[in-house]
N, C-alpha and C. Protein backbone atom coordinates (compact mmCIF):
# COMPACT_ATOMS: atom_id res chain seq x y z
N UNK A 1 0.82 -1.18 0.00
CA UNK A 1 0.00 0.00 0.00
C UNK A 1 0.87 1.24 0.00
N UNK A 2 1.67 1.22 0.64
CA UNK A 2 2.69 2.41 0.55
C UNK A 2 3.86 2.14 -0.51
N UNK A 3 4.06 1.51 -0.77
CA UNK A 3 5.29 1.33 -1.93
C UNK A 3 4.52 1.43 -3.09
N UNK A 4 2.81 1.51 -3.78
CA UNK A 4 2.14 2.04 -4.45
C UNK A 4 1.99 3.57 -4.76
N UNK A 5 2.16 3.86 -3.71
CA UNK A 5 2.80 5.89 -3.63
C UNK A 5 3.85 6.36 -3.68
N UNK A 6 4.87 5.55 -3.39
CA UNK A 6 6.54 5.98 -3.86
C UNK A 6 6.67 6.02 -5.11
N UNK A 7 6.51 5.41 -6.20
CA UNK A 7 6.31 5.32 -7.65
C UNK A 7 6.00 6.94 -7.91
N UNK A 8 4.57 7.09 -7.66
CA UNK A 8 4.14 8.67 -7.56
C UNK A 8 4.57 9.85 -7.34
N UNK A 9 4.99 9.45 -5.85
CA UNK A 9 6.02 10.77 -5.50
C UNK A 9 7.32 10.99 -6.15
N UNK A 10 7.78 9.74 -6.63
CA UNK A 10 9.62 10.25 -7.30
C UNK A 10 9.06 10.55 -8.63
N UNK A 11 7.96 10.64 -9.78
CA UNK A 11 7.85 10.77 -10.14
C UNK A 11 7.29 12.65 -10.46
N UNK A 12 6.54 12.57 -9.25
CA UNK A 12 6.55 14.30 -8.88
C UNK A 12 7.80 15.11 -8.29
N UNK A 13 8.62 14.94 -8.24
CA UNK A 13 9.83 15.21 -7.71
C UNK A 13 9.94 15.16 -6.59
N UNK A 14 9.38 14.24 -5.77
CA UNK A 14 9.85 14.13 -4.42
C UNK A 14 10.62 12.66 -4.43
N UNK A 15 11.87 12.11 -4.56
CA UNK A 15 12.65 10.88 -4.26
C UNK A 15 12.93 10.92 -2.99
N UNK A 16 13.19 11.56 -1.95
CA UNK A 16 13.37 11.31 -0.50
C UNK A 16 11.76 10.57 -0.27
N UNK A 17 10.87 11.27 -0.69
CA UNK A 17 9.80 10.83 -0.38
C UNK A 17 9.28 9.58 -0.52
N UNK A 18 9.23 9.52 -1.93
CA UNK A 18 9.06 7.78 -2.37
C UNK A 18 9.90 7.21 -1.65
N UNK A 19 11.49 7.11 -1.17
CA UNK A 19 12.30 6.22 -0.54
C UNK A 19 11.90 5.92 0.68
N UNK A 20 11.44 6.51 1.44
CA UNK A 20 10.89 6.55 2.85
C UNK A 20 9.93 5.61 2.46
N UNK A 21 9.23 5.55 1.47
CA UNK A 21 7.80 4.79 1.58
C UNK A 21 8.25 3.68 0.88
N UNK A 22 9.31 3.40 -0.05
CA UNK A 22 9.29 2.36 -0.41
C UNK A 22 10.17 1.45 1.00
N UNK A 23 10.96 2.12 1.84
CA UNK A 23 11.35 1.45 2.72
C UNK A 23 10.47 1.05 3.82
N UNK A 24 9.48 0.89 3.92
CA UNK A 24 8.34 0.65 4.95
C UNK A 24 8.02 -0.89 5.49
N UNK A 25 8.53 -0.39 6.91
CA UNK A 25 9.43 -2.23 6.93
C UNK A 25 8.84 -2.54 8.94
N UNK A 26 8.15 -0.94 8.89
CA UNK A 26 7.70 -1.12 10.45
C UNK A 26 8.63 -0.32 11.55
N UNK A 27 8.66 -0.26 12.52
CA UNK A 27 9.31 0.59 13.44
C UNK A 27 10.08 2.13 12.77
N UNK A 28 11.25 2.53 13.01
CA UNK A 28 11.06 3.46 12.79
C UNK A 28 10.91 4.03 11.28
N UNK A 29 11.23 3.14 10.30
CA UNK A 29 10.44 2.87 8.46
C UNK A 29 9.24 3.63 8.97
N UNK A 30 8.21 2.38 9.80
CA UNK A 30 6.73 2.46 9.54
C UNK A 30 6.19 3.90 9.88
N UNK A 31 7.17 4.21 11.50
CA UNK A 31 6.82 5.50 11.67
C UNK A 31 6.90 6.78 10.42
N UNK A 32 7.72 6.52 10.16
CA UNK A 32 8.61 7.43 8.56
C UNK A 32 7.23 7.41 8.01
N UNK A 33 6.97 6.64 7.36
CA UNK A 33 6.05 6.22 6.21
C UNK A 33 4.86 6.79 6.87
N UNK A 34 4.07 7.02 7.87
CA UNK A 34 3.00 7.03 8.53
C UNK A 34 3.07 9.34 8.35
N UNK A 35 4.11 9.08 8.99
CA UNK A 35 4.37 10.94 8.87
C UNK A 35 4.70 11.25 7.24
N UNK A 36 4.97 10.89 6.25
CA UNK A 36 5.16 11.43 5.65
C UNK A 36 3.39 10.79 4.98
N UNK A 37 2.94 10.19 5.05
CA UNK A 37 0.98 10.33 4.56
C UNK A 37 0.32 11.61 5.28
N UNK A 38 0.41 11.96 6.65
CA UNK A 38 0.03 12.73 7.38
C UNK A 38 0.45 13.87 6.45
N UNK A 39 2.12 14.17 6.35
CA UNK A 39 2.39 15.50 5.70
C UNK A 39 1.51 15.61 4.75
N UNK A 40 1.23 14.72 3.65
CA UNK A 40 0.59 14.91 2.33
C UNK A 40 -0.75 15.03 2.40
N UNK A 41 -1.23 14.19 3.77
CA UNK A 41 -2.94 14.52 3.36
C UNK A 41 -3.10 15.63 3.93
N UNK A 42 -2.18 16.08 5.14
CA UNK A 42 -2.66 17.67 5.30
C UNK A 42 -2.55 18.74 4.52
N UNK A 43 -1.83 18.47 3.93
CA UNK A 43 -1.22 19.33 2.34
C UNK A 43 -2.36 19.16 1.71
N UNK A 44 -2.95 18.07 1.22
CA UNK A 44 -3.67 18.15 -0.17
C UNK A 44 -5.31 18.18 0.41
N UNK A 45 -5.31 18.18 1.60
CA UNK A 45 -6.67 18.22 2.40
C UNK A 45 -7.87 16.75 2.03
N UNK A 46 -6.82 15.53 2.40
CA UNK A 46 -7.32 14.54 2.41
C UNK A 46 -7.16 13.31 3.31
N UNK A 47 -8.00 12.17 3.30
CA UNK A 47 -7.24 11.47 4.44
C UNK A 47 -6.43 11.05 4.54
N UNK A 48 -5.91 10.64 5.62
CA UNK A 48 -4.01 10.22 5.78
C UNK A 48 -4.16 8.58 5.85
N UNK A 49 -4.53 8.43 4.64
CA UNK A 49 -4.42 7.08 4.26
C UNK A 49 -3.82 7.18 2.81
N UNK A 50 -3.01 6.01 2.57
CA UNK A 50 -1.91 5.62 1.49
C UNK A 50 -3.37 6.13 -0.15
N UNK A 51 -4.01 5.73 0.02
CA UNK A 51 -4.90 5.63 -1.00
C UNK A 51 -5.80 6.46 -1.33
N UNK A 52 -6.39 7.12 0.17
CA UNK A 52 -6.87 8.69 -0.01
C UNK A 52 -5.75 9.86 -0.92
N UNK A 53 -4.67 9.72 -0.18
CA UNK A 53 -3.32 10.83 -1.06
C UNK A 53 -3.32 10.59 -2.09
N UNK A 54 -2.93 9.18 -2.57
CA UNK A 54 -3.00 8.82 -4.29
C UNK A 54 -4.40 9.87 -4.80
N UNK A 55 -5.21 9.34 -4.63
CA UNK A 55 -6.41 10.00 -5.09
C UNK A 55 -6.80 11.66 -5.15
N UNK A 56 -5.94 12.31 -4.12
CA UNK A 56 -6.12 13.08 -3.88
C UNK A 56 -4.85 13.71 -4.91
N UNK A 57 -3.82 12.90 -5.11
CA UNK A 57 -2.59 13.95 -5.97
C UNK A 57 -3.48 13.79 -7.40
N UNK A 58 -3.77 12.58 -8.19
CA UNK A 58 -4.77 12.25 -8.78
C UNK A 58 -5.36 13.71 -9.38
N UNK A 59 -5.83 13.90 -8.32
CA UNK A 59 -7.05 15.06 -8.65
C UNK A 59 -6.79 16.44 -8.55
N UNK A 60 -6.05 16.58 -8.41
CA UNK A 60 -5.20 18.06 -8.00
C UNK A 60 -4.24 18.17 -8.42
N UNK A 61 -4.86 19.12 -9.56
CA UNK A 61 -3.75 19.79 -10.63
C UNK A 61 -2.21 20.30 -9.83
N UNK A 62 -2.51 21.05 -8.82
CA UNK A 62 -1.12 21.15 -8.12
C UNK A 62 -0.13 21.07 -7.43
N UNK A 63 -0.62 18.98 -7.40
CA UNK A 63 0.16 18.36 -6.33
C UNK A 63 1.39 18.53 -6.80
N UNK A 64 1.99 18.64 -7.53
CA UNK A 64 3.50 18.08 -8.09
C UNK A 64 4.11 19.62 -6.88
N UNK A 65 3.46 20.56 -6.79
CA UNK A 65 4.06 21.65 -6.07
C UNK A 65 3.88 21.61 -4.85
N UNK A 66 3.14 21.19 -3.99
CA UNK A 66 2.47 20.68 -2.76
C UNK A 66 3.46 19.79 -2.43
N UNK A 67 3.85 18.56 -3.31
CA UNK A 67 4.46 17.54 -2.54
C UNK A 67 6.14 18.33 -2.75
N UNK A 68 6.32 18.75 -3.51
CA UNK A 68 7.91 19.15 -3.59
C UNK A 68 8.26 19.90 -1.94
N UNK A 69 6.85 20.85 -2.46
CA UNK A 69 7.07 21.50 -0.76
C UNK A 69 7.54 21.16 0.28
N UNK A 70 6.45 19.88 0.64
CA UNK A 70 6.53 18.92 1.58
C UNK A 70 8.16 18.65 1.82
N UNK A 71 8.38 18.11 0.60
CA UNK A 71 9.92 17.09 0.39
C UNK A 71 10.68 18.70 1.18
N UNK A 72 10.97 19.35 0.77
CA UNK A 72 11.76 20.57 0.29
C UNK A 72 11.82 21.49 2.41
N UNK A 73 10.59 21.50 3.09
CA UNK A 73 10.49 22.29 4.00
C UNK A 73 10.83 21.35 4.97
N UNK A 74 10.76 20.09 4.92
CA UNK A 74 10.75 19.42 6.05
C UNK A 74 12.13 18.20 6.00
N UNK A 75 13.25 18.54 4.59
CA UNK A 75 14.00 18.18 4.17
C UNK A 75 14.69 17.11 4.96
N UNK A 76 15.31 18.08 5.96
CA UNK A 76 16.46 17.11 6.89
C UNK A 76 16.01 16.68 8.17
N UNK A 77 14.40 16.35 8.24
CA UNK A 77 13.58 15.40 8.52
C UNK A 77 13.14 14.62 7.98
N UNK A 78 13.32 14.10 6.61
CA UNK A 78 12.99 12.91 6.08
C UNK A 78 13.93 12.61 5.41
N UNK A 79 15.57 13.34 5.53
CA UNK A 79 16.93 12.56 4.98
C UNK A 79 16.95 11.78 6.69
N UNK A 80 16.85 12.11 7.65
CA UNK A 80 16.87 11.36 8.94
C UNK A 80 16.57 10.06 9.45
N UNK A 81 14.90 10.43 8.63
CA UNK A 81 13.80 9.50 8.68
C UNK A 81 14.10 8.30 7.53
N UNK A 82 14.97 8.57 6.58
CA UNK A 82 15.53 7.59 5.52
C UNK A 82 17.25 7.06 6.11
N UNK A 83 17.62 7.81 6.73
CA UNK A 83 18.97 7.23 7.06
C UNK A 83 18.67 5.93 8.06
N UNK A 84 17.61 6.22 9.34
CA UNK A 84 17.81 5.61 10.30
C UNK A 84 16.33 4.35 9.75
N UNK A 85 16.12 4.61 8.72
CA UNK A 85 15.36 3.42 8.09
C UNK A 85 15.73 2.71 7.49
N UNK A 86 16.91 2.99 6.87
CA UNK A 86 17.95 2.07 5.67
C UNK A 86 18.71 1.56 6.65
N UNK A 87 19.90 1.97 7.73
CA UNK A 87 20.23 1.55 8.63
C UNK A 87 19.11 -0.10 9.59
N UNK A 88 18.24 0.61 9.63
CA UNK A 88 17.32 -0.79 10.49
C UNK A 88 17.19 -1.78 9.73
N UNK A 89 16.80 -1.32 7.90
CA UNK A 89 16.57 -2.61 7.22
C UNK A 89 17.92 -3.25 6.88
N UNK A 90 18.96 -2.61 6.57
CA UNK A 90 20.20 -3.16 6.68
C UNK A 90 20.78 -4.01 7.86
N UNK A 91 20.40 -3.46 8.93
CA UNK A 91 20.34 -4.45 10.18
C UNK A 91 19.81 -5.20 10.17
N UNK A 92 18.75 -5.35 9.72
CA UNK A 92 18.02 -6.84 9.74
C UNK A 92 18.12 -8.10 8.60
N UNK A 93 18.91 -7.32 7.17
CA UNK A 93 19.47 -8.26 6.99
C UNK A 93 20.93 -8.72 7.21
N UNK A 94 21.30 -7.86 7.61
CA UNK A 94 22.77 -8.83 8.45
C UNK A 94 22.65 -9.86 9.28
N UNK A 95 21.23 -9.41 10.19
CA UNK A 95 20.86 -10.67 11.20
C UNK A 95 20.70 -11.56 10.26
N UNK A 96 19.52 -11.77 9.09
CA UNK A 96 19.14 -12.58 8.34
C UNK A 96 20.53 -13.69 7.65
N UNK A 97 21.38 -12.96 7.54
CA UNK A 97 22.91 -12.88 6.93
C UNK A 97 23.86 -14.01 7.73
N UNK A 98 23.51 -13.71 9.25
CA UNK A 98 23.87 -14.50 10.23
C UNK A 98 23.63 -16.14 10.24
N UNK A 99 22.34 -15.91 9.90
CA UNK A 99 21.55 -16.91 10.48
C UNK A 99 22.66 -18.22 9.41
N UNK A 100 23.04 -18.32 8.62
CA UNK A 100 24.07 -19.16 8.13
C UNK A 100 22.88 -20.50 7.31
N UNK A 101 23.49 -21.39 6.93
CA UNK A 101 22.37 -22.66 6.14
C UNK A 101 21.77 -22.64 7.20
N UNK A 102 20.48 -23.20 5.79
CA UNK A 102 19.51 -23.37 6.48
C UNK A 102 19.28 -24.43 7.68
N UNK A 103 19.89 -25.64 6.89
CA UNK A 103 20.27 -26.82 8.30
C UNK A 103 20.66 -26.60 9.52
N UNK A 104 21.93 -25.28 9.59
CA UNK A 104 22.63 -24.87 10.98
C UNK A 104 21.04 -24.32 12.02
N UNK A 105 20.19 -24.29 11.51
CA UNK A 105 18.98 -23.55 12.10
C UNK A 105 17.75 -24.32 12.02
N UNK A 106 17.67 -24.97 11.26
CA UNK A 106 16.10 -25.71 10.59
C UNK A 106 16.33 -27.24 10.92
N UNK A 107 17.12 -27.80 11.45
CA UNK A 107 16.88 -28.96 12.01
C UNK A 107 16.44 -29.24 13.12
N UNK A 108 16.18 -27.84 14.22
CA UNK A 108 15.61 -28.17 15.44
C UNK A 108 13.73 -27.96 14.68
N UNK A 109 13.84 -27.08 14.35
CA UNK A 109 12.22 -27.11 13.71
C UNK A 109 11.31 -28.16 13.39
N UNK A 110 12.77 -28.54 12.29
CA UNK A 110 11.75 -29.86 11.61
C UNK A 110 12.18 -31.45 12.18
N UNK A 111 12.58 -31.25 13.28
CA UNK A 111 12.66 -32.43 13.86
C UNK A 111 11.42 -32.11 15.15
N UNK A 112 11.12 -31.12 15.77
CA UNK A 112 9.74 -30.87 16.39
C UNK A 112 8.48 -31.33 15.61
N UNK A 113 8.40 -31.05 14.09
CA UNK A 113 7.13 -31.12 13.82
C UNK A 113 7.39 -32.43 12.89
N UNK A 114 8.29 -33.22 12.75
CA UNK A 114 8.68 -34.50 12.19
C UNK A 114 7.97 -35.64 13.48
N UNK A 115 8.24 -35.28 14.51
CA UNK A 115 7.92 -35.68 16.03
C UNK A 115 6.14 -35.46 16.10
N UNK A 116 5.53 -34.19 15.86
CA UNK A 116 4.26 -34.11 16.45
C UNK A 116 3.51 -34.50 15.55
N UNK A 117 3.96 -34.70 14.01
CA UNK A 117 3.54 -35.53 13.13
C UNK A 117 3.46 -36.81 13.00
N UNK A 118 4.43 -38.00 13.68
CA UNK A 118 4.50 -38.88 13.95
C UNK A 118 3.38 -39.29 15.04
N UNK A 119 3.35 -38.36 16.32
CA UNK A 119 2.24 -38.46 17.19
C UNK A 119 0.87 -38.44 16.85
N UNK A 120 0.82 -37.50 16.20
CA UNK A 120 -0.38 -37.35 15.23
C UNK A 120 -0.93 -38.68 14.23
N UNK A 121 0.41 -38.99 13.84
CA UNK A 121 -0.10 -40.29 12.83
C UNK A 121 -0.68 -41.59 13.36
N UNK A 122 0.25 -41.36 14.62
CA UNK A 122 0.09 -42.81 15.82
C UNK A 122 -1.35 -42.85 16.41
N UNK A 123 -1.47 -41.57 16.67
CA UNK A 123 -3.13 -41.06 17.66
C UNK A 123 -3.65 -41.27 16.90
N UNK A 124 -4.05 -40.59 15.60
CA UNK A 124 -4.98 -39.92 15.14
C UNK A 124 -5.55 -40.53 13.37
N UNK A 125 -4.13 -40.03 12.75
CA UNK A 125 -4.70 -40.26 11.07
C UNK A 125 -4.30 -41.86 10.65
N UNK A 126 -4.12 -42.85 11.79
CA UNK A 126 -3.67 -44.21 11.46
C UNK A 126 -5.12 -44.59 11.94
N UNK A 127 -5.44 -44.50 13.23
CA UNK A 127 -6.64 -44.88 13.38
C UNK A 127 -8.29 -44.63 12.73
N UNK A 128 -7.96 -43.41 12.32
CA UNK A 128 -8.88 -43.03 11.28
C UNK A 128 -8.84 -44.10 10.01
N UNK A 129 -7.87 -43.66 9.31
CA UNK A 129 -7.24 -44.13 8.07
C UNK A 129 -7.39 -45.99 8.09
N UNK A 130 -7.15 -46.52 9.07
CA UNK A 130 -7.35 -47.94 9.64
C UNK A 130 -9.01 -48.50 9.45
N UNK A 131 -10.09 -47.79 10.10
CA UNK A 131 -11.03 -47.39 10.56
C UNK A 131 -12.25 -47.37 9.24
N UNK A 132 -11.62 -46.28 8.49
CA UNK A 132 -12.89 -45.47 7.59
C UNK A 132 -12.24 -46.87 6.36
N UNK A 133 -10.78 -47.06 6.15
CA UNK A 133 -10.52 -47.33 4.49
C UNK A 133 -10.51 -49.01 4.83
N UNK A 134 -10.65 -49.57 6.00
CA UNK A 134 -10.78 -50.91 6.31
C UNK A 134 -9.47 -51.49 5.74
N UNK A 135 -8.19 -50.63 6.63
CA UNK A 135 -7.10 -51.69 6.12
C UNK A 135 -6.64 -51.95 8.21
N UNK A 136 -4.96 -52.70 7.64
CA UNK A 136 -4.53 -52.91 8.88
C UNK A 136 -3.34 -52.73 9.09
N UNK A 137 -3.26 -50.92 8.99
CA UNK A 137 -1.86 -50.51 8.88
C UNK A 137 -0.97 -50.40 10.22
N UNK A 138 -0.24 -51.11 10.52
CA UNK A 138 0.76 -51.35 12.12
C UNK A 138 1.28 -50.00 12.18
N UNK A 139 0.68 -49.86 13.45
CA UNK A 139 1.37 -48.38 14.09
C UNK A 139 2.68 -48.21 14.45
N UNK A 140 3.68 -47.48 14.40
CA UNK A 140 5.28 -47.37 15.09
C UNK A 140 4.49 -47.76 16.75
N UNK A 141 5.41 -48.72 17.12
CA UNK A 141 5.36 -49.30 18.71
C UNK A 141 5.12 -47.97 19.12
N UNK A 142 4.66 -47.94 20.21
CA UNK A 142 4.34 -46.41 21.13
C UNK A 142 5.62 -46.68 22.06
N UNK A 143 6.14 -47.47 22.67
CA UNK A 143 7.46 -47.39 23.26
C UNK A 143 8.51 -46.74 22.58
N UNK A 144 8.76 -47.46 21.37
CA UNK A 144 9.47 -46.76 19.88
C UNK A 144 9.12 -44.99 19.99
N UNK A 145 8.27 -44.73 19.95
CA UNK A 145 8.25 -43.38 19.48
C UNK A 145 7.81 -42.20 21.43
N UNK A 146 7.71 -43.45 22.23
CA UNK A 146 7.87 -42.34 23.60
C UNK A 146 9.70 -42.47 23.82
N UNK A 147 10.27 -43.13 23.41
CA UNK A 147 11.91 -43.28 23.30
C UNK A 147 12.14 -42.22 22.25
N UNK A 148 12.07 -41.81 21.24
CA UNK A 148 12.27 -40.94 20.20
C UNK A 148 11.99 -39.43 20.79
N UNK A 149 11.13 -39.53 21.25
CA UNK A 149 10.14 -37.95 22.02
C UNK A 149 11.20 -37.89 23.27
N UNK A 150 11.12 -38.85 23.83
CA UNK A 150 12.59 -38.26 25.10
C UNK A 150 13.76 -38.36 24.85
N UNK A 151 14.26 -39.09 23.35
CA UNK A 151 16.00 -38.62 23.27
C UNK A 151 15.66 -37.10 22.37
N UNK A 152 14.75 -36.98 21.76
CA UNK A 152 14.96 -35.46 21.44
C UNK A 152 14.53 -34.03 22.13
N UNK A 153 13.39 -34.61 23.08
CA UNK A 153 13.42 -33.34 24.57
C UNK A 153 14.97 -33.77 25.59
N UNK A 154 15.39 -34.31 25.46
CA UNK A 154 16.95 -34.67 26.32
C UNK A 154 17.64 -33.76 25.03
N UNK A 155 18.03 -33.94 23.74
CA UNK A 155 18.98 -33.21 23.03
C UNK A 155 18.62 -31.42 23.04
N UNK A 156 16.75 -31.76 22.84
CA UNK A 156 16.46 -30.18 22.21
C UNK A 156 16.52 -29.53 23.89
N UNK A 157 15.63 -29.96 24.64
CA UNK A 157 15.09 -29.32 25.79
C UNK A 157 16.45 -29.07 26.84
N UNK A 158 17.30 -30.65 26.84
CA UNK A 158 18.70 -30.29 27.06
C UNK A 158 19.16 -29.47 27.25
N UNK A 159 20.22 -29.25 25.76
CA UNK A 159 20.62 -28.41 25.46
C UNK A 159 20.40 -26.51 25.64
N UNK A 160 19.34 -26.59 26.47
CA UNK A 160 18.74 -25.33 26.18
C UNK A 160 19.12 -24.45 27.33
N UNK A 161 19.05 -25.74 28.37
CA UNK A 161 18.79 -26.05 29.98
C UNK A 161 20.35 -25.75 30.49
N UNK A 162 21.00 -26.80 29.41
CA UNK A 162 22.77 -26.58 29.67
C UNK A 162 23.51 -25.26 29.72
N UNK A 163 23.21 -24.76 28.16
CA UNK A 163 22.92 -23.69 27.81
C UNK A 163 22.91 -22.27 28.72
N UNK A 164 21.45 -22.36 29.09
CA UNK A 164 21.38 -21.08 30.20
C UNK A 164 22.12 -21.45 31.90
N UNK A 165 22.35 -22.56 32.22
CA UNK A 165 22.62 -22.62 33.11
C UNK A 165 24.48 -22.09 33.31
N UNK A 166 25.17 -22.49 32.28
CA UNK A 166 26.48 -22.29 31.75
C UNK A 166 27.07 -20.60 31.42
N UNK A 167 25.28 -20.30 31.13
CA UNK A 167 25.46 -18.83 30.45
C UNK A 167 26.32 -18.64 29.40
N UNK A 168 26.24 -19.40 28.14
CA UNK A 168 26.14 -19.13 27.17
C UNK A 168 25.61 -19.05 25.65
């Protein structure tokens, strides 16, 4: 919704403007993005919604001068509002950056729901499936799979336990 109005504005000569909105990513982005609709619908005397402004530059022969304004008076408040927004999204993908393969991270996941799926199959969609399609499909032993559920709350739950207790 807002990266639909950045297009607009760099096209009216406001590019600080569109950048702010195409960076709209939440915290202080979202804030950015939120004040610079406010600037424009009070400018163009419409609501401060992403889609009211469109409509409203739309229709008014002299937005292209209205929004420059905007860009132009309140300048090195929205080079601010773009620095410390590019900065956050850049931070967050470095975290993302961090996070390394996917395996170094995604094997505790999908060994949880590899597990509650198995439980599930044992409880639930075997006995059904057994039941409605009249076969006689052998369940994993329930010893088998309460042994499986406690060596991996001992590795996952473990580890977690070791972990904070070690403080690190």
């Amino acid at each position: 919704m807002f990266s639909s109005l950045a297009p607009v504005l760099v096209s009216l000569g406001a590019p600080i403007l569109g950048s702010i909105l195409r960076t709209h990513i939440g915290g202080v982005a979202g804030e950015a993005s939120a004040r610079v609709i406010e600037a424009l619908a009070h400018a163009l005397g419409s609501e401060p919604t992403p889609e009211a402004v469109k409509k409203a530059i739309e229709a008014d022969a002299d937005a292209a001068a209205k929004v420059q304004s905007i860009e132009r008076e309140r300048s090195a408040e929205w080079v601010a509002y773009l620095t410390m927004a590019t900065s956050q999204r850049n931070q967050m993908l470095d975290r993302e950056d961090e996070r390394g393969a996917v395996f170094s991270w995604g094997w505790r996941p999908a060994m949880s729901w590899m597990l509650l799926f198995l439980w599930s199959w044992n409880g639930v969609i075997l006995p059904v499936t057994n039941a409605t399609a009249g076969t006689s499909i052998v369940p994993i032993p329930w010893e088998h799979l309460l042994g499986f559920a406690g060596l991996w709350l001992a590795i996952y739950g473990g580890g977690h336990t070791i972990k904070s207790v070690l403080g690190k």
